[in-house]
Structure formats: structure tokens, C-alpha cells
Protein backbone atom coordinates (compact mmCIF):
# COMPACT_ATOMS: atom_id res chain seq x y z
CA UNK A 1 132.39 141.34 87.43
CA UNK A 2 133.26 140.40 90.78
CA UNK A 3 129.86 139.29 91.55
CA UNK A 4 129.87 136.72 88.88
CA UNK A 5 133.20 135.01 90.22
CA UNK A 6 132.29 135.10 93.63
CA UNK A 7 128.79 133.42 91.70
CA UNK A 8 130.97 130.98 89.61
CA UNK A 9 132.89 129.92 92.42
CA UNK A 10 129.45 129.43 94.63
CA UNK A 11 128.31 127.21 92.11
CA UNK A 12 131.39 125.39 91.67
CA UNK A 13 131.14 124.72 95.48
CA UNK A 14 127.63 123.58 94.84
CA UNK A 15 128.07 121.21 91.85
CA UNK A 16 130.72 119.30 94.05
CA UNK A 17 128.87 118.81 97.15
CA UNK A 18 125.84 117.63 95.01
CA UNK A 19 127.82 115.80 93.05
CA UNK A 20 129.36 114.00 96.44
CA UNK A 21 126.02 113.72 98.06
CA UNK A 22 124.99 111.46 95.00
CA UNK A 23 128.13 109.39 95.19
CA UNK A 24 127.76 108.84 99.33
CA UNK A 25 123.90 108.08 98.51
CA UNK A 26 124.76 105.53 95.82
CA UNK A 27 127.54 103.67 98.13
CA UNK A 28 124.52 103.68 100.92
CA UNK A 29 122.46 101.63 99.00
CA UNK A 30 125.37 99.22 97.46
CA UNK A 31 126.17 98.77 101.12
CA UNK A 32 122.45 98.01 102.13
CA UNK A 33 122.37 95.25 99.88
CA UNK A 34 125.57 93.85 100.34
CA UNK A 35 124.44 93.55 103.84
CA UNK A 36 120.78 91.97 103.04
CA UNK A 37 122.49 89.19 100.67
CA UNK A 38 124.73 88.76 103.86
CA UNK A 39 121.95 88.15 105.98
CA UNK A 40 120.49 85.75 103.71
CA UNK A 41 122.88 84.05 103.32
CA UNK A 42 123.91 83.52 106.79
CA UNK A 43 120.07 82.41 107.87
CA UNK A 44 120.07 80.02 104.57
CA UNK A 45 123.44 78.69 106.10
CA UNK A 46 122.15 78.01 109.85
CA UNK A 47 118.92 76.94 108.11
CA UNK A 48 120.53 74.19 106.32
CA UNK A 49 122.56 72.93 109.27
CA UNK A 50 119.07 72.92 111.22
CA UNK A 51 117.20 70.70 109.16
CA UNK A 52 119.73 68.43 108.24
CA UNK A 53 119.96 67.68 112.01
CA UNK A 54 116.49 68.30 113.49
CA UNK A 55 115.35 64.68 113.61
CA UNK A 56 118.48 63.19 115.43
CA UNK A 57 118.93 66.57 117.29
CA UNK A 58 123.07 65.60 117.50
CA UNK A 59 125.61 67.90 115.87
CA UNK A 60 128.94 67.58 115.19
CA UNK A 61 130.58 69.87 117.42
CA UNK A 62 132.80 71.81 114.46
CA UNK A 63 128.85 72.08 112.95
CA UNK A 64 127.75 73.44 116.14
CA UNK A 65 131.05 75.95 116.48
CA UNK A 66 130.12 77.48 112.77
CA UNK A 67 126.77 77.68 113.55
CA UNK A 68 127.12 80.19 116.73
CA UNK A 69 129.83 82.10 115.08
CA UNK A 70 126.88 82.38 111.68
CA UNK A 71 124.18 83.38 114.11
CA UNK A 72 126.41 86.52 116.29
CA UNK A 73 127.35 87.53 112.61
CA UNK A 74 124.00 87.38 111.58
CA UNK A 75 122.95 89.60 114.74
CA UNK A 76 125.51 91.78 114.54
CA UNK A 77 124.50 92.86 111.29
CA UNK A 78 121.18 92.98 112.09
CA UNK A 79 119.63 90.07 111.81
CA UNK A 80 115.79 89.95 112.89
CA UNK A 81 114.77 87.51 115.80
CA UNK A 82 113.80 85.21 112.91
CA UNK A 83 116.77 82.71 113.83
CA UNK A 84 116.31 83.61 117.33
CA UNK A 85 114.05 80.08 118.11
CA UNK A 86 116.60 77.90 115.80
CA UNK A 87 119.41 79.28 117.80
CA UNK A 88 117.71 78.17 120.52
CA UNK A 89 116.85 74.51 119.69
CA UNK A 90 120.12 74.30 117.54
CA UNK A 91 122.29 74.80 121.23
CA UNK A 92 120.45 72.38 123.01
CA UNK A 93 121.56 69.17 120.66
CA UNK A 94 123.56 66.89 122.02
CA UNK A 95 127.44 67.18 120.62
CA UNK A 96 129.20 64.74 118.54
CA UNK A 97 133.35 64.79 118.27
């Protein structure tokens, strides 16, 4: 009889830690794609400042201010080198008040 407690309880034990592993997984991937959507929409952000301004190379500076603190966001969560060459021309455009 005791064996089958001891048993019950095991399982019990078990059950939960399954049943948390499932939970942690599912928050994992929720997370993941929070972050991709994120990322997406920081490029399509930077993106759209870099076009609109690529043939008069001038930003305004408040322009230029979002888009630096968009592209250390966008690296800090992980952001491929993708945006690395925009970032690059982007900072070299002259600066308008």
C-alpha cells in the first residue's frame, strides 16, 4: 500500500513538472515572436527613414537621433548585420535642425 503512495505521489511530481515544462516551452516561443515582429518592425522603421532621405542624403537631426536609438535596439535584440550598411550611410548625412 505504501508503494502505491510513494507511486501516486511520484507521479504527481511528474505530471507537474511536465505540465510546467509545456507552459515554459509555450512562453519560449510567444517570446520568440514577439521579438521577430520587433525586429521587423524596427528595420521597416530605419528602412523608411532611409529611403525617404537617400537622394538628398540630409536628415533632420531628431530623424537621425530615432534612427540610432532604432538601430542599438535592433542589435541588441539581435538584429542581423542586414541594417549594418544603412547604419552606415544613414550617419554620414549631413544634419538639419
Amino acid at each position: 500500500m505504501e508503494y502505491l503512495e510513494t507511486a501516486a505521489k511520484v507521479i504527481g511530481y511528474l505530471t507537474s513538472i511536465g505540465g510546467l515544462i509545456l507552459f515554459m516551452v509555450k512562453v519560449w516561443k510567444e517570446q520568440a515572436k514577439s521579438k521577430a515582429g520587433q525586429l521587423c518592425l524596427l528595420r521597416a522603421e530605419m528602412l523608411k527613414i532611409y529611403y525617404k532621405h537617400c537622394d538628398c542624403k540630409t536628415i533632420r537631426q531628431y530623424e537621425a537621433e530615432n534612427f540610432v536609438m532604432m538601430y542599438e535596439a535592433y542589435k541588441a535584440r539581435g538584429g542581423n548585420s542586414f541594417i549594418d550598411e544603412v547604419y552606415e550611410i544613414v550617419t554620414t548625412w549631413k544634419l538639419e535642425s
